[in-house]
Protein backbone atom coordinates (compact mmCIF):
# COMPACT_ATOMS: atom_id res chain seq x y z
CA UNK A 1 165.36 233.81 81.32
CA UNK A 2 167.77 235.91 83.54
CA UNK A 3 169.49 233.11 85.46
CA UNK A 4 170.58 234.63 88.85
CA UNK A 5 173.86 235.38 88.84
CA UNK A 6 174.23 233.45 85.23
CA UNK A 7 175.93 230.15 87.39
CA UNK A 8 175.78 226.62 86.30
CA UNK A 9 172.65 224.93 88.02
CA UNK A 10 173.57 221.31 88.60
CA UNK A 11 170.73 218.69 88.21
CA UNK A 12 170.19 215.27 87.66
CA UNK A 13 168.53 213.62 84.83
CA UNK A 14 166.21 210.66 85.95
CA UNK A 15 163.96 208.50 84.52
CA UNK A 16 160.76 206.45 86.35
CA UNK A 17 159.36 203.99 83.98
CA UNK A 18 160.06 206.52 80.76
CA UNK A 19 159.22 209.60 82.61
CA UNK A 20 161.74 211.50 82.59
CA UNK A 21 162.53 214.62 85.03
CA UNK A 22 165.22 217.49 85.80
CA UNK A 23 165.59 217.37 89.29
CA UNK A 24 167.56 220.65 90.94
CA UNK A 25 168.18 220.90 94.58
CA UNK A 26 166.88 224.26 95.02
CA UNK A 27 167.19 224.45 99.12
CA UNK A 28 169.16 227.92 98.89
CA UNK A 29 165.94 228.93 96.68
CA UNK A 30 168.98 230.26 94.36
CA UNK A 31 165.39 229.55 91.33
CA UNK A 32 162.90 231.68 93.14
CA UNK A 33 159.25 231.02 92.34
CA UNK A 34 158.84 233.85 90.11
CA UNK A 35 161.25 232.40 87.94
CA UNK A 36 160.53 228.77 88.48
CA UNK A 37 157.78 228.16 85.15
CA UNK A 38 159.78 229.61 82.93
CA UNK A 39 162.72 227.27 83.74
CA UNK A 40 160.63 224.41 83.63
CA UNK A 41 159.25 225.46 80.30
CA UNK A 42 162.72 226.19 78.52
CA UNK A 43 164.72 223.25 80.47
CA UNK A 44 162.33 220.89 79.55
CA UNK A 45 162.08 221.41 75.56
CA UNK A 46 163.73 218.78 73.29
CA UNK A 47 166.74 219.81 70.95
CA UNK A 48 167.26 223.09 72.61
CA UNK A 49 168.01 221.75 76.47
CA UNK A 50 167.86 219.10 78.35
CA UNK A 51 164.73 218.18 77.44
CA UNK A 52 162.23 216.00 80.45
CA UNK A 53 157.93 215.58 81.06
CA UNK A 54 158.96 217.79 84.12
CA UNK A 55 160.68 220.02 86.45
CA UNK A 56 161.30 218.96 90.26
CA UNK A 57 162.75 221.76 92.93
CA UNK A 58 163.56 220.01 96.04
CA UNK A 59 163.26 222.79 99.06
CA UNK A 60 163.44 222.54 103.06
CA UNK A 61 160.28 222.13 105.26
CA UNK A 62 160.64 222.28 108.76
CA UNK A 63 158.37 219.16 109.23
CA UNK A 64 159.30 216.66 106.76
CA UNK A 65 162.69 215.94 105.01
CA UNK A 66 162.11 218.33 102.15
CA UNK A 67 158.75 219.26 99.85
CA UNK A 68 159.08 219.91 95.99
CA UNK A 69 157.73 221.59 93.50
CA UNK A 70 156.70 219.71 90.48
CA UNK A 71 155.96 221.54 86.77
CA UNK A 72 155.27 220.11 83.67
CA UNK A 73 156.88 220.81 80.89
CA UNK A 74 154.33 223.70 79.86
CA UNK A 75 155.19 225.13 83.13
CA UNK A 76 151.90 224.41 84.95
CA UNK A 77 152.39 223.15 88.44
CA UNK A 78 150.71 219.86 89.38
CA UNK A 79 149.81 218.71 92.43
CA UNK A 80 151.37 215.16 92.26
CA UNK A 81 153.24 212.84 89.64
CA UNK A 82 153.88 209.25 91.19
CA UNK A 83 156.72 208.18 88.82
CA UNK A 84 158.09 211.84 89.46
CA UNK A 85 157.80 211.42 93.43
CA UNK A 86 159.81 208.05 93.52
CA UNK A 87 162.35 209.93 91.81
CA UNK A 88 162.41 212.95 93.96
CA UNK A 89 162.98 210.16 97.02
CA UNK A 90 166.18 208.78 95.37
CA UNK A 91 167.30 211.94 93.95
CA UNK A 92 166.96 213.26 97.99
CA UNK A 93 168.86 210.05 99.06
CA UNK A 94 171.53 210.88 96.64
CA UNK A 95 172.24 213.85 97.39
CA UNK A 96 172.10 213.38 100.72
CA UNK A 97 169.22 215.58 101.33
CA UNK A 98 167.32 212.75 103.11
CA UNK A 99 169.69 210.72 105.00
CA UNK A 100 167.71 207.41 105.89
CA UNK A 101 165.72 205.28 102.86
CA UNK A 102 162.56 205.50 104.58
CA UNK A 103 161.44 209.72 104.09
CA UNK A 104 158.34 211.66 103.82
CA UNK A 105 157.93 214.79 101.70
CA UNK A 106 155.37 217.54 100.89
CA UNK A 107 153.44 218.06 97.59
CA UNK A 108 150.72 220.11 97.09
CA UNK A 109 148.55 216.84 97.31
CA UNK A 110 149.91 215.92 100.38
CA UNK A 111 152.96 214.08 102.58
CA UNK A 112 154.10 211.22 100.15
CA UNK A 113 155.96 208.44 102.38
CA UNK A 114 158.67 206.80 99.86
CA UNK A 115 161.25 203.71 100.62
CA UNK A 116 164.44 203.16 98.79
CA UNK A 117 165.22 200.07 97.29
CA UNK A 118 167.94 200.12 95.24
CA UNK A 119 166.99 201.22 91.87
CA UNK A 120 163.47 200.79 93.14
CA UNK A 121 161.40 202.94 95.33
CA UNK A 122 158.10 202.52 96.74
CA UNK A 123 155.88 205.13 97.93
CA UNK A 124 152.43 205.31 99.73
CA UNK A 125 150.28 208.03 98.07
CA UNK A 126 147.46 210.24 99.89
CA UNK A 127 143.87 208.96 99.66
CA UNK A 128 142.64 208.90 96.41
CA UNK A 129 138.83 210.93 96.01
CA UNK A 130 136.33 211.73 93.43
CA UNK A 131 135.75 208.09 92.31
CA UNK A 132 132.95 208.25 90.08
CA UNK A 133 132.22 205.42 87.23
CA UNK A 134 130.32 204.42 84.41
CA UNK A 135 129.48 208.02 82.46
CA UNK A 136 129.72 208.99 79.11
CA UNK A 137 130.92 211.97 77.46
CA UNK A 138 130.53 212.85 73.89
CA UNK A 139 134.59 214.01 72.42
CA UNK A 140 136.64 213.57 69.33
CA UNK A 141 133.09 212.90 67.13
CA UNK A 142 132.40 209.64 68.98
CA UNK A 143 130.89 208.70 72.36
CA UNK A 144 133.76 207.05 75.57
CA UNK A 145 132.56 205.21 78.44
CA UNK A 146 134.35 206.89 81.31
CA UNK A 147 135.33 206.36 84.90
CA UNK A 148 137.14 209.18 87.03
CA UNK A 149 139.76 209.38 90.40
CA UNK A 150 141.35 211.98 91.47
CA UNK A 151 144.48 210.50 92.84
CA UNK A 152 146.30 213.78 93.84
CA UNK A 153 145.53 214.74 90.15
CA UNK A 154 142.51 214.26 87.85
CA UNK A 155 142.63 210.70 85.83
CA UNK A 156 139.91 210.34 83.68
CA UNK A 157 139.66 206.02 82.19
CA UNK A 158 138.68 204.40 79.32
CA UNK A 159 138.96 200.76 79.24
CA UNK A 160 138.92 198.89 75.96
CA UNK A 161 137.74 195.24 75.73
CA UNK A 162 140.91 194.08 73.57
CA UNK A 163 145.09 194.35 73.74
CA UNK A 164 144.31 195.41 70.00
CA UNK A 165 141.90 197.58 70.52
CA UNK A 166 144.09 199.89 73.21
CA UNK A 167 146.96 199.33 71.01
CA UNK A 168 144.92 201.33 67.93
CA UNK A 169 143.83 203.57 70.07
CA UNK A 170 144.19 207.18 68.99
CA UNK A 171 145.37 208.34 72.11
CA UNK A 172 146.60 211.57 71.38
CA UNK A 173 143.88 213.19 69.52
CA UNK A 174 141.06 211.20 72.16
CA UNK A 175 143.27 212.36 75.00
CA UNK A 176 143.63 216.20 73.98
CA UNK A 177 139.88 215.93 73.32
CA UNK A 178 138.85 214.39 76.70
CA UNK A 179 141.57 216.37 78.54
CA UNK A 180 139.74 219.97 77.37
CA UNK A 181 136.44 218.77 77.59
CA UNK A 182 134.12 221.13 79.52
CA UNK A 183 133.06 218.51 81.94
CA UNK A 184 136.69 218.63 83.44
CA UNK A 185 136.74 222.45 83.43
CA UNK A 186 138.42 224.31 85.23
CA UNK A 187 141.41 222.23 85.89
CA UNK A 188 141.48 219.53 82.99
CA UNK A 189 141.99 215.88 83.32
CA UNK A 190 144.59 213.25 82.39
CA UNK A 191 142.67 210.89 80.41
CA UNK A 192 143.95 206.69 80.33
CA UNK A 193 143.43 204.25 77.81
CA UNK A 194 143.39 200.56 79.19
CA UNK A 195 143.07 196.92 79.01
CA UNK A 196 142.99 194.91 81.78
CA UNK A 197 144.25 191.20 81.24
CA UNK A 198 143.50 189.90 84.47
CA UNK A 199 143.27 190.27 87.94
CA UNK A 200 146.80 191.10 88.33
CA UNK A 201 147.43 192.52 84.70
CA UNK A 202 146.79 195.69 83.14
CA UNK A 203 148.08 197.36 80.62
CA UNK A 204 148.27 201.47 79.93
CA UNK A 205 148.59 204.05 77.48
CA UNK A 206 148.28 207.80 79.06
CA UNK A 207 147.46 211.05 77.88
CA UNK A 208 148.80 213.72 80.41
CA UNK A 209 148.26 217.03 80.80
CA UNK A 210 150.64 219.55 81.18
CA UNK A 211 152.75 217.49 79.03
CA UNK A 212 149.95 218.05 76.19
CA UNK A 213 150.36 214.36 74.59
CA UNK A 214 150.97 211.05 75.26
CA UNK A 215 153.96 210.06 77.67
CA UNK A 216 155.74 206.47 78.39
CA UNK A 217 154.38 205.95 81.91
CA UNK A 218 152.01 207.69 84.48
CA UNK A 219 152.29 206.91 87.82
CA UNK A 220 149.29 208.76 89.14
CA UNK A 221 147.17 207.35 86.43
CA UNK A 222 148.75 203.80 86.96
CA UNK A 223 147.19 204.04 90.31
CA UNK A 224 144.17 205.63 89.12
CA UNK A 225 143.55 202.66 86.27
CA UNK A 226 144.24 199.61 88.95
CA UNK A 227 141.95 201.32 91.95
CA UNK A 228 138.97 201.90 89.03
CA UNK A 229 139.27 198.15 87.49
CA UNK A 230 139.48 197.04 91.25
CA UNK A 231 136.26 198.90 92.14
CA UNK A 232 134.41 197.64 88.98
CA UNK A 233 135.64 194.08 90.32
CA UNK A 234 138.22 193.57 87.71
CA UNK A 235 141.21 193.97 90.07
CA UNK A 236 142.68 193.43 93.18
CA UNK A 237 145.98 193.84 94.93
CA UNK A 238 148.83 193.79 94.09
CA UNK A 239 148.43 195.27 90.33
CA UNK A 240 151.00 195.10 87.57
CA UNK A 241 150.55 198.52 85.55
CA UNK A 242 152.42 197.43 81.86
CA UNK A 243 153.52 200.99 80.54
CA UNK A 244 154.32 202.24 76.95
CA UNK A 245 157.46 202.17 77.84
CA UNK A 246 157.53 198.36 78.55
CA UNK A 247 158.05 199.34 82.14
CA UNK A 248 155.66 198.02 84.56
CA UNK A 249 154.49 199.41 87.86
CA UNK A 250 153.03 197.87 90.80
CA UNK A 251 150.14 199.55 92.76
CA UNK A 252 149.12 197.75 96.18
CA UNK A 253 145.85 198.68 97.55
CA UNK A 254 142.99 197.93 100.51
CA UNK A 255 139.66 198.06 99.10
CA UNK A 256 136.01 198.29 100.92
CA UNK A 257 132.54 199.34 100.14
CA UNK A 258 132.64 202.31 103.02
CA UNK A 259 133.11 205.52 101.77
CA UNK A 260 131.70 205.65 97.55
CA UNK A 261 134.19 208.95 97.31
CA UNK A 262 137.00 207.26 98.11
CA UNK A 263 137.02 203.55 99.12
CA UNK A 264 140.83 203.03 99.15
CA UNK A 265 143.48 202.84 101.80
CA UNK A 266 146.96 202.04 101.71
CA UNK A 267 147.67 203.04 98.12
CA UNK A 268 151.47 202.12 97.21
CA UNK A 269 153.49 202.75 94.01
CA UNK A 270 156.75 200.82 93.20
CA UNK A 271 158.93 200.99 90.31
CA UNK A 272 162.15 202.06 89.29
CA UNK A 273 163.88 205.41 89.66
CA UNK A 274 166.90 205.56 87.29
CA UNK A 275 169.90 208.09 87.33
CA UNK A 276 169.98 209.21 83.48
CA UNK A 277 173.36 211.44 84.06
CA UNK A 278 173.86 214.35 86.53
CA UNK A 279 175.02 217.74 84.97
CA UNK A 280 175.12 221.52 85.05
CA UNK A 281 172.91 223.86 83.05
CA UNK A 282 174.13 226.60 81.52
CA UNK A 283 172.26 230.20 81.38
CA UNK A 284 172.80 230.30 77.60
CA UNK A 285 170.55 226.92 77.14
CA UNK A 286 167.46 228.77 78.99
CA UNK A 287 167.45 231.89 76.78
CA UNK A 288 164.72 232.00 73.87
């Protein structure tokens, strides 16, 4: 890549729940879009750069304090990443980009309210749709009993009856199987693994795309898992979403038997959104 003008971009490295993101206040648009994939793609590999699940561009918007643009770290652009959003908000607080701890901002799933708490932010996602359960698809030479919710991205969820059944799951090669299956085509699907321990209690192992494997923590599919075991009659709110990472997250929720698409309101994510180090990247780390 042919950084403009070959300068130092300074980011910071953060961390929600063992995602971890670059985040690059790109305001003066000094990364414009045409050249916005490929940095995410060569910023985010291991050993030769920083290395991150993700890319986050914070720009203006006349309406809200700022709107981003998320990639993964194959350089598709998603819609929405939960644990990435809560660390846009701080990241924005930071930097002084939004000045109060209460902000909104613009993703392409929507206006994402967030609140700063410390270390500790807490946003209220757009309405989650698409809630369809109990099908099966046929993957990976064996049969999964699925449930799906689009909650600004596709989750797809398989629960498993036992802590030691998720923990032998093979998520990776079920995932990458699940995620490419044809009933998810065109876009794909994240696909979650999950136990849930009680009313209050679940635990998570996620397979996202984009990433292409199996990551610490998913926001969006921590919401996803809690909202499906709630609508089975598993759940209800609050929900503590344990992580790979050992994290958990926290998903608050209203539930009712109105609309079958999309029976939630007042879906909230809180967890921490940790500074990793801030820095400057240099041209030479983004060349092949």
């Amino acid at each position: 890549m042919d950084t403009p003008g070959a300068a130092r971009i300074p980011f910071f490295k953060m961390t929600g729940s063992g995602n971890d993101f670059i985040l690059i206040d790109n305001r003066s648009r000094r990364i414009p879009g045409e050249h916005q994939r490929e940095l995410a793609r060569k910023a985010c590999r291991g050993k030769f750069s920083v290395g991150a699940d993700g890319l986050i561009l914070i720009e203006g918007d006349p309406e809200v304090d700022f709107k981003w643009r998320f990639y993964n770290a194959d350089g598709s652009e998603a819609e929405m990443c939960g644990n990435g959003a809560r660390c846009a908000a701080r990241f924005a607080f930071l930097s002084g980009i939004a000045r109060k701890k209460e902000m909104a901002f613009r993703t392409l799933a929507g206006i994402i309210e967030a609140e700063i708490r410390g270390e500790r932010v807490k946003i209220r996602t757009t309405a989650p749709r698409g809630l369809k359960t109990g099908f099966e698809l046929h993957a990976a030479h064996r049969s999964f009993a699925l449930d799906f919710l689009n909650t600004g991205v596709p989750h797809a969820i398989h629960f498993l009856e036992s802590a030691d059944d998720l923990e032998a799951s093979s998520v990776v090669e079920w995932g990458r199987a699940l995620r490419f299956h044809p009933h998810f085509e065109p876009a794909g699907t994240n696909v979650n693994f999950a136990h849930v321990r009680d009313a209050h209690h679940l635990t998570l192992r996620t397979y996202e795309r984009g990433v292409e494997g199996e990551t610490l923590a998913c926001g969006t599919g921590s919401i996803a898992t809690a909202l499906v075991a709630a609508a089975r009659g598993w759940t209800e709110s609050p929900v503590d979403v344990l992580t790979r990472s050992g994290e958990p997250l926290t998903v608050y929720f209203t539930f009712s038997q109105g609309d079958p698409d999309s029976p939630f309101a007042d879906v909230f994510l809180e967890g921490d959104a940790r500074v990793v180090y801030q820095a400057e990247l240099w041209d030479e780390t983004l060349r092949d």
